[in-house]
Protein backbone atom coordinates (compact mmCIF):
# COMPACT_ATOMS: atom_id res chain seq x y z
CA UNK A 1 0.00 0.00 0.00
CA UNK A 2 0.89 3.42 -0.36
CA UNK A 3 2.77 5.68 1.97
CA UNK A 4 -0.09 7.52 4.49
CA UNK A 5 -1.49 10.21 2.78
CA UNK A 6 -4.13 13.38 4.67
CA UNK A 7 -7.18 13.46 3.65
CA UNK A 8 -8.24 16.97 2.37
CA UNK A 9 -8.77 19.04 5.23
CA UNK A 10 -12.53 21.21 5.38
CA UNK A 11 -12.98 24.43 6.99
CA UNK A 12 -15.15 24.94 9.63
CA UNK A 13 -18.10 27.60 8.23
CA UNK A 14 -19.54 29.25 11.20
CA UNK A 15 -22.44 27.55 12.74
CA UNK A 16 -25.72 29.99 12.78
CA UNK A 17 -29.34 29.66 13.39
CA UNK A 18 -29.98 29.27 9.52
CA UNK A 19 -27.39 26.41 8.66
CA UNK A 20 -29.26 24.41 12.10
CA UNK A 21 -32.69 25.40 10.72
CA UNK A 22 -31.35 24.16 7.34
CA UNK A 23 -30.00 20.73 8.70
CA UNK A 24 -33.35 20.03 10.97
CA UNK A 25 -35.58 20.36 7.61
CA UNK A 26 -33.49 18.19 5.80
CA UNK A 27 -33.94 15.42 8.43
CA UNK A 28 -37.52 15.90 8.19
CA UNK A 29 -38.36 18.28 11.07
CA UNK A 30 -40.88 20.48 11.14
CA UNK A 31 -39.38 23.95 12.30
CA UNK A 32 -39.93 27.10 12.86
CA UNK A 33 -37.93 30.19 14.32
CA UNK A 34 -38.51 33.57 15.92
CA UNK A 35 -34.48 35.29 16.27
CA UNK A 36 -31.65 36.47 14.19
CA UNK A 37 -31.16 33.75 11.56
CA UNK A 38 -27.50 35.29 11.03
CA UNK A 39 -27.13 34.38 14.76
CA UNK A 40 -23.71 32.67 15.64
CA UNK A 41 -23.75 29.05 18.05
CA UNK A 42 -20.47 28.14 19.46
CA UNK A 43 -21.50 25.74 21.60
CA UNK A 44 -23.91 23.70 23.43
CA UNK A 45 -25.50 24.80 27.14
CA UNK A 46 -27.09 23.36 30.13
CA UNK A 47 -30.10 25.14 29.98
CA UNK A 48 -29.24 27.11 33.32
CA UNK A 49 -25.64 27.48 32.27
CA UNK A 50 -26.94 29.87 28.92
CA UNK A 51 -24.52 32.23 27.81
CA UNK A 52 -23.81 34.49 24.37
CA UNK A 53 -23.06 31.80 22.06
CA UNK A 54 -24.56 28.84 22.97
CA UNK A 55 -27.51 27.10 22.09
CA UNK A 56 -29.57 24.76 24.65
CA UNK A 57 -32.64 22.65 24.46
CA UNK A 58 -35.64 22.38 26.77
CA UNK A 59 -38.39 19.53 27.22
CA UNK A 60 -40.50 20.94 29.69
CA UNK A 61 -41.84 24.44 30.87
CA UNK A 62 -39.06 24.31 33.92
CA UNK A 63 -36.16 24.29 31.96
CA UNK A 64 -37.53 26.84 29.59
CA UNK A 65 -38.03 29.32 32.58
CA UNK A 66 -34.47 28.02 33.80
CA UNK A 67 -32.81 29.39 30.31
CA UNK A 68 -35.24 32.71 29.63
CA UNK A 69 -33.91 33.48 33.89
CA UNK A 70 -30.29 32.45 32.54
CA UNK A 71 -30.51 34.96 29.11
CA UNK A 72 -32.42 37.54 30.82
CA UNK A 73 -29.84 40.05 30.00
CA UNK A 74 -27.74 37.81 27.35
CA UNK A 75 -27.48 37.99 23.60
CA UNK A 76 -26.98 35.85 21.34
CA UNK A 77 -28.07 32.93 23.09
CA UNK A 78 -30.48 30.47 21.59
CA UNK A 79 -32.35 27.45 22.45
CA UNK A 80 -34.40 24.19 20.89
CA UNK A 81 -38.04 24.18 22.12
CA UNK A 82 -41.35 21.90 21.67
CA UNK A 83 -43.53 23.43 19.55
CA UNK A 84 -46.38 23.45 21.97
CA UNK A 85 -43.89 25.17 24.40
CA UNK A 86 -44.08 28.49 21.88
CA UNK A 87 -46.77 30.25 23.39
CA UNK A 88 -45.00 30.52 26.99
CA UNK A 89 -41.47 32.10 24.82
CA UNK A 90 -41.74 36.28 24.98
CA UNK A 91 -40.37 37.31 21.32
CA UNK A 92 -37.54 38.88 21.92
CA UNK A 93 -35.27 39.56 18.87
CA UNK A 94 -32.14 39.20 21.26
CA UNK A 95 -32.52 35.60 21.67
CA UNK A 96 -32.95 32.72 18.85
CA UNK A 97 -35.80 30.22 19.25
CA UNK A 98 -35.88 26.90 17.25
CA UNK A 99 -39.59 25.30 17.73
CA UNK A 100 -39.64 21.59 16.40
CA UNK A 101 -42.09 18.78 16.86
CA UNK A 102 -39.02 16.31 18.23
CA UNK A 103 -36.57 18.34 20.80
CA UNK A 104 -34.64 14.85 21.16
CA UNK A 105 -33.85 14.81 17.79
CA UNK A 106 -32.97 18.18 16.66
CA UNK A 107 -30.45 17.85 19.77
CA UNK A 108 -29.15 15.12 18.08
CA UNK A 109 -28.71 17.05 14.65
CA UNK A 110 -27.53 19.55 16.56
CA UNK A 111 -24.53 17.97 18.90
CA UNK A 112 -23.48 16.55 15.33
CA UNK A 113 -23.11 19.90 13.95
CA UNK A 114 -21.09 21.12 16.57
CA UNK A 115 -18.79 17.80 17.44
CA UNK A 116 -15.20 18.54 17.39
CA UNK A 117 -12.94 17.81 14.44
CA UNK A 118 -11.63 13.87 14.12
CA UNK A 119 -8.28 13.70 13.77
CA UNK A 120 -7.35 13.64 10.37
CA UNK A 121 -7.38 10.17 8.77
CA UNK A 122 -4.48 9.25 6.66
CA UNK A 123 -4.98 6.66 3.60
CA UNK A 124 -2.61 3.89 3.86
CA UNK A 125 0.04 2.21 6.12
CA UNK A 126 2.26 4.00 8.40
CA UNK A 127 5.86 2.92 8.82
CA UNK A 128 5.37 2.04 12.30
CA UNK A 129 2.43 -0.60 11.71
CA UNK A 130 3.23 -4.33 10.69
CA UNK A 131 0.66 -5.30 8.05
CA UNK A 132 1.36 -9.04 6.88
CA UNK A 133 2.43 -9.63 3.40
CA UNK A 134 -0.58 -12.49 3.16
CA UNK A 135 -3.31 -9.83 4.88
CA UNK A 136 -5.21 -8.43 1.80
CA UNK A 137 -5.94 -4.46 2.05
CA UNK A 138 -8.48 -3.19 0.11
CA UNK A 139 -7.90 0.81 -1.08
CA UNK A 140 -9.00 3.59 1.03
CA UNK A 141 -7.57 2.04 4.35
CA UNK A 142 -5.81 3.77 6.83
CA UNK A 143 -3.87 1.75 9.13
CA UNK A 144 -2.26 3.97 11.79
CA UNK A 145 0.49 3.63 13.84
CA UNK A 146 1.50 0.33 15.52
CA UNK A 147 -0.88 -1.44 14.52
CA UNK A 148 -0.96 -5.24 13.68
CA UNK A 149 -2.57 -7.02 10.99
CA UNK A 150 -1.99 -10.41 10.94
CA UNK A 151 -1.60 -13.18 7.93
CA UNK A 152 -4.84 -13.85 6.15
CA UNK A 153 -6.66 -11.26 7.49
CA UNK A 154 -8.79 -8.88 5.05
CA UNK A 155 -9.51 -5.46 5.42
CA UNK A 156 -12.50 -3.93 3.07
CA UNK A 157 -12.44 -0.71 1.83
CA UNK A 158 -12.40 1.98 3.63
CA UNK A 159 -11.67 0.87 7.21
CA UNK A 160 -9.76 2.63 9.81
CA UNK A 161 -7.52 1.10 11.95
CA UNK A 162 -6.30 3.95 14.61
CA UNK A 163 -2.97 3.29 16.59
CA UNK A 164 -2.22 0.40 18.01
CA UNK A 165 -5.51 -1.57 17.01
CA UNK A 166 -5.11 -5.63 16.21
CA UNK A 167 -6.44 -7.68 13.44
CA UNK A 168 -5.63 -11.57 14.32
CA UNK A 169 -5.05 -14.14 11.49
CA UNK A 170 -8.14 -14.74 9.24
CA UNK A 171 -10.40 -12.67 10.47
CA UNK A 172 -11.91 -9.98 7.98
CA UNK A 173 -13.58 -6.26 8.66
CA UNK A 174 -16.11 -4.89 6.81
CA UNK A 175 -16.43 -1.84 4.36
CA UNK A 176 -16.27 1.40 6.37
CA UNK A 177 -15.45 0.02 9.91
CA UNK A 178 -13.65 1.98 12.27
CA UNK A 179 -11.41 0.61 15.77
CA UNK A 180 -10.28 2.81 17.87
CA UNK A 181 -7.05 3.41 19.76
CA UNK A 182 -6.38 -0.75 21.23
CA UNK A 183 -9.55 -2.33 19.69
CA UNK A 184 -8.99 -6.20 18.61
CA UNK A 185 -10.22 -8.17 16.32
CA UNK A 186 -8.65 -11.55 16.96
CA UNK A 187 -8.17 -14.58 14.52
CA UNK A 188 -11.15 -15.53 12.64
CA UNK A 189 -13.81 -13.08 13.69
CA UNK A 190 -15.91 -11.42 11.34
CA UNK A 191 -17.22 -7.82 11.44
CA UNK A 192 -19.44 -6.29 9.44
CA UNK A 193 -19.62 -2.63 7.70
CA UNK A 194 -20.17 0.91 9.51
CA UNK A 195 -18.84 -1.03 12.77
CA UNK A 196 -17.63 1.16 15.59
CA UNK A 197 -15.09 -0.78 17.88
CA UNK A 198 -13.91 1.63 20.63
CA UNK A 199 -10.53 2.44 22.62
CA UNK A 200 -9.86 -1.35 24.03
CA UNK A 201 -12.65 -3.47 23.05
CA UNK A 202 -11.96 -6.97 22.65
CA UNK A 203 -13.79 -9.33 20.33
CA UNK A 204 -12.62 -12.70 20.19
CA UNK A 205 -11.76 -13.22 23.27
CA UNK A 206 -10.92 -16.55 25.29
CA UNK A 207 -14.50 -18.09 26.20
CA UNK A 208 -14.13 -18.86 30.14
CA UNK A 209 -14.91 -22.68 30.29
CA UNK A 210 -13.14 -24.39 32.48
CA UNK A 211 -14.07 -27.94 33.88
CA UNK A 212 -12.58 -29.17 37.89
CA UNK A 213 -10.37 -32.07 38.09
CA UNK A 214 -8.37 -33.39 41.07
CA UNK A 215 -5.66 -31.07 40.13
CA UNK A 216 -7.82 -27.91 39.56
CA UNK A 217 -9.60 -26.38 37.11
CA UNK A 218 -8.39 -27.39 33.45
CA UNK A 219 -9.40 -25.32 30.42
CA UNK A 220 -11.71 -26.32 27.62
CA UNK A 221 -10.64 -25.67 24.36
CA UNK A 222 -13.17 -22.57 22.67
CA UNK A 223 -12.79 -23.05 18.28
CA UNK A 224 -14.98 -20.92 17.16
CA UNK A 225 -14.84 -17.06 16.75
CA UNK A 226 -17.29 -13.87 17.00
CA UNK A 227 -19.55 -12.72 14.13
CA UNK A 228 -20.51 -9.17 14.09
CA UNK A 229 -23.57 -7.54 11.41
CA UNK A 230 -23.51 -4.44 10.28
CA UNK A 231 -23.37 -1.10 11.66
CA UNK A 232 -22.65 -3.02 15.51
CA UNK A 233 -21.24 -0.22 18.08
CA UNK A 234 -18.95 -1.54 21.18
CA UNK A 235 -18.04 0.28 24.16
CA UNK A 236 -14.24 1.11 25.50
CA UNK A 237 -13.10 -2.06 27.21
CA UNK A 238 -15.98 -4.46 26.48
CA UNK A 239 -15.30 -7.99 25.76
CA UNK A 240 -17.18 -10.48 23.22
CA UNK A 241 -16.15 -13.63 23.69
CA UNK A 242 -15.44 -16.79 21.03
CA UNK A 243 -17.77 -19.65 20.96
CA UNK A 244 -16.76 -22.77 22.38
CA UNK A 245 -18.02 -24.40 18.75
CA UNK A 246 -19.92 -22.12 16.00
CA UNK A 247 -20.30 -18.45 16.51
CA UNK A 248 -20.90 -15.95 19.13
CA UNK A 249 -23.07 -13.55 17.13
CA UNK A 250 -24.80 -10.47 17.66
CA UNK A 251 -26.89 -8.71 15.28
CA UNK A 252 -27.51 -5.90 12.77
CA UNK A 253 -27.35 -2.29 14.22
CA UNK A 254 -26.73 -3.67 18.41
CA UNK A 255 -25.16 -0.62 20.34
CA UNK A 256 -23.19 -2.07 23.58
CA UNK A 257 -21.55 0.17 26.11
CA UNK A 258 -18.49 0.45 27.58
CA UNK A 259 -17.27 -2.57 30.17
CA UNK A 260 -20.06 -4.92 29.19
CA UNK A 261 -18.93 -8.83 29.14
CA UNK A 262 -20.47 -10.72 26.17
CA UNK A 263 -19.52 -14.42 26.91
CA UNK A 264 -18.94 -17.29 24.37
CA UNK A 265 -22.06 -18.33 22.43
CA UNK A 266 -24.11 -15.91 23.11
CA UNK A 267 -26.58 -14.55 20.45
CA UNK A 268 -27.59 -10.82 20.38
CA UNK A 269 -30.15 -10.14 18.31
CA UNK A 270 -30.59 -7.15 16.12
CA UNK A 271 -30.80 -3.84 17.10
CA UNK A 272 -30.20 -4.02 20.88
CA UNK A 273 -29.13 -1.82 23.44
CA UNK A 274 -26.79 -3.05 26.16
CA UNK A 275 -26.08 -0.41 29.08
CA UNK A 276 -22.44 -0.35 30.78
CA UNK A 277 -21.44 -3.20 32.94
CA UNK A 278 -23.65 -5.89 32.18
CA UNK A 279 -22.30 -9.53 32.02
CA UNK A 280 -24.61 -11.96 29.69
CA UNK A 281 -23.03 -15.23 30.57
CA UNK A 282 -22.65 -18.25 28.46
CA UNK A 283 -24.87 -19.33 25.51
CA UNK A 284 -27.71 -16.54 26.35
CA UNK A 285 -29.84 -15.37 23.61
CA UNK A 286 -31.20 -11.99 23.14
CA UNK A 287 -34.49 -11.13 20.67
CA UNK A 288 -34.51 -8.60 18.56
CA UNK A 289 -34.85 -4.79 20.46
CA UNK A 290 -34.40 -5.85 23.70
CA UNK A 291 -32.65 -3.36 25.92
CA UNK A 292 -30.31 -4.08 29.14
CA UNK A 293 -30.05 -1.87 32.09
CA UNK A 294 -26.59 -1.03 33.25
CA UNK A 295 -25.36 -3.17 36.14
CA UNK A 296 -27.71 -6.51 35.40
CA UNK A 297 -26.20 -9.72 34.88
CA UNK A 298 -27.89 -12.67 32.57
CA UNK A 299 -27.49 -16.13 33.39
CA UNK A 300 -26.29 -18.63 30.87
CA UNK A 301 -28.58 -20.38 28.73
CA UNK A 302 -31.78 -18.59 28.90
CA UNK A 303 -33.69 -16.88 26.38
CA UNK A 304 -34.92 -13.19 26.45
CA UNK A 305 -37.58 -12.83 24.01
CA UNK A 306 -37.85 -9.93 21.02
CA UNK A 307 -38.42 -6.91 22.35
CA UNK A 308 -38.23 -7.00 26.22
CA UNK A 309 -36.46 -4.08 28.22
CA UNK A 310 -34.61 -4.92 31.24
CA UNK A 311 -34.29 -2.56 34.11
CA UNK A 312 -30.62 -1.36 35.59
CA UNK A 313 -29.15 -3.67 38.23
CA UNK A 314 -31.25 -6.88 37.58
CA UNK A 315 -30.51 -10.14 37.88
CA UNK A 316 -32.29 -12.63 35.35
CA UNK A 317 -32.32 -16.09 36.13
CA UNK A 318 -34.84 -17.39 33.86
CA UNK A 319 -36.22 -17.08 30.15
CA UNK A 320 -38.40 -14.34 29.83
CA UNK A 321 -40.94 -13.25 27.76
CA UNK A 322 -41.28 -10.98 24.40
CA UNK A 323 -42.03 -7.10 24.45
CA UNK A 324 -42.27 -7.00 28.62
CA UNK A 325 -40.59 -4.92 31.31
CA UNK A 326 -38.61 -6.87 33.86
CA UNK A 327 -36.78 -5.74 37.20
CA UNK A 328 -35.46 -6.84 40.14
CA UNK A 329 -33.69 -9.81 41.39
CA UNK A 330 -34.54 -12.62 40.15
CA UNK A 331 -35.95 -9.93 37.45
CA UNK A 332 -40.17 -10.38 36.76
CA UNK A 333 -42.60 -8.33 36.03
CA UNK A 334 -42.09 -4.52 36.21
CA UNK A 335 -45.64 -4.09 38.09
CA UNK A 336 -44.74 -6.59 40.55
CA UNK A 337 -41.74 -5.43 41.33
CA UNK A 338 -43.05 -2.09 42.30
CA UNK A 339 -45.78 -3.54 44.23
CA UNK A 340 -42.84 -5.80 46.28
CA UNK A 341 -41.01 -2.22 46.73
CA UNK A 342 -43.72 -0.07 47.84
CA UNK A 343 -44.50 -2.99 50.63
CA UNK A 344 -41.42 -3.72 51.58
CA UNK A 345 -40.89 0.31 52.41
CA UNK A 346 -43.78 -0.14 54.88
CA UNK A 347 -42.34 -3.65 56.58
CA UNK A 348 -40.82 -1.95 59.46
CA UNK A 349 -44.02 -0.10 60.11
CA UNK A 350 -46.17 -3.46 60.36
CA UNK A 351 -43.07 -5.15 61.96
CA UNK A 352 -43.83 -2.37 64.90
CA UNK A 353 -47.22 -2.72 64.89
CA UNK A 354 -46.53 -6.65 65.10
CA UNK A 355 -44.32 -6.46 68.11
CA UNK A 356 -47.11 -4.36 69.90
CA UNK A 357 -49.77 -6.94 69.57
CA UNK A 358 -47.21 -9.56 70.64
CA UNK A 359 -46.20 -7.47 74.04
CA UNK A 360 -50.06 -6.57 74.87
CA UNK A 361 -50.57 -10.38 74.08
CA UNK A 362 -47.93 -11.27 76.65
CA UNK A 363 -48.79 -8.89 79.53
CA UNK A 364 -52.12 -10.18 78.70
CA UNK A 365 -50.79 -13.44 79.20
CA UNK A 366 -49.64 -12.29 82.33
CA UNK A 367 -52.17 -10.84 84.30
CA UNK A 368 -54.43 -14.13 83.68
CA UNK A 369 -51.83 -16.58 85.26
CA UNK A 370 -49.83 -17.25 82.49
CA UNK A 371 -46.58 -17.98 82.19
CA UNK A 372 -43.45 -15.13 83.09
């Protein structure tokens, strides 16, 4: 491959009210504005933290009062409001005012607009990495430095490998994918396109399987490898483990946060969510759309149907059903869980009011003869 090459660097144009007004149409927003369209945004604000420059959004009539008390005697400030907030804004030609029918996503559009410049990515190998002459590179890579790529592997076009990232021996990335600073994609795992693999993800990994014998716990062997879909986002320092036999797979468009544990077998479904530091332990299987709260742990070989939204530090020890909401531990039934809550909040009170009845029933006791 050739020597690294920059890609063509773009100027920033200044961001204004018109170019967000612009971008939020194109995506299909209805908008509409009262303010300087010419209006400059630097930045993005907490809503009470409003200043000249910066642009905030608001959900709900308290944080709009919370920025209008913030920019009471600010210019240039601006903000992203619900439509059916725009009554309660005074017109004031100081301010800019962005009413949409979907504040979430214009925040979105937004934050996009005004995320720093990437570093810039340089086409081809540099000298520092060690690309094998059997690895096959398609054009429009960028390997950075000190990275690894191992014989057999295969690298599609237009993947980015930043410094230091690993690419084992037959395994293959797909068009467009990106890993970050450490990511590793170890021997015969497959990844699809518009992957994100961030700073120190693993996939690949050593299943744990071990088996106890009189002199301790002896490995079992784990052959088979990961298997990624497309457009599959993992967290800084989140493993996915290889199959004992076959694939561990997880599916098209799955988003999975940062220190998550994916063990061997497993089988994410499509488009799922998986909050920071949950373990899903051996052979588990995920539906489609299903969505893990941070902190739970899954137990091996149980299924969680299509669809079902677990709630943060749960514990699920059995299969449970498509398109419900589960807490707790052992994790059931949202509703029931709340009802277990709410009563055990009052168990102290009936506790007391149990020990009363049991010392009136003893002096009771007492005063007819009974025993001390």
């Amino acid at each position: 491959m050739p020597a690294p090459t920059p890609d063509s660097c773009r100027t920033r144009t200044p961001l204004t009210i018109e170019r967000i007004v612009g971008a939020l149409r194109s995506a299909g927003l209805r908008v509409e504005v009262d303010g300087a369209l010419d209006m400059v945004v630097e930045r993005f604000d907490a809503a009470h933290e409003a200043g000249a420059g910066g642009i905030t959004f608001v959900r709900s009539p308290k944080f709009l009062q919370a920025w209008l008390e913030a920019t009471s005697d600010v210019a240039a400030a601006a903000a992203i409001v619900p439509s059916d907030l725009g009554a309660s804004v005074p017109r004031d030609n100081r301010r800019g005012v962005v009413l949409v029918d979907d504040v979430d996503h214009a925040a979105s559009i937004v934050l996009g607009l005004l995320m720093p410049a990437s570093p810039p990515r340089r086409v081809g190998v540099h000298p520092s990495a060690s690309v094998d002459p059997l690895a096959t590179i398609d054009e429009d890579v960028s390997i950075g430095p000190f990275c690894v790529v191992e014989a057999g592997a295969r690298l599609a076009r237009g993947v980015t490998l930043r410094a230091h990232a690993f690419v084992g021996m037959d395994a293959s990335i797909g068009e467009q994918t990106t890993l970050h600073v450490g990511a590793k994609v170890m021997e015969r795992c497959e990844v699809g396109e518009r992957c994100i693999l961030h700073e120190g993800c693993v996939v690949g990994s050593q299943g744990f399987g071990f088996r106890p014998t009189k002199k301790g716990a002896e490995r079992l062997p784990h052959i088979g490898n990961v298997v990624l879909g497309h457009d599959v986002e993992i967290g800084a320092n989140s493993c996915v483990d290889r199959a004992k036999f076959g694939s561990t797979t997880i599916g098209d468009g799955t988003k999975i946060d940062n220190l998550t544990q994916i063990a061997h077998n497993c089988r994410i479904g499509r488009h799922c969510i998986v909050c920071g530091n949950v373990g899903i332990a051996g052979s588990a299987v995920l539906g489609d759309g299903c969505v893990i709260g941070g902190l739970s742990g899954i137990a091996d070989n149980i299924e969680i149907g299509a669809g079902a939204k677990i709630g943060a530090h749960s514990g699920v020890a059995g299969d449970l059903e498509a398109g419900g909401t589960y807490m707790g531990i052992p994790a059931g039934p949202i509703k029931e869980w709340r009802r277990n809550y709410i009563e055990l909040g009052r168990l102290a009170e009936s506790l007391a009011e149990i020990r009363k009845l049991v010392r009136g029933k003893s002096r009771d006791g007492k005063s007819d003869g009974g025993p001390a």
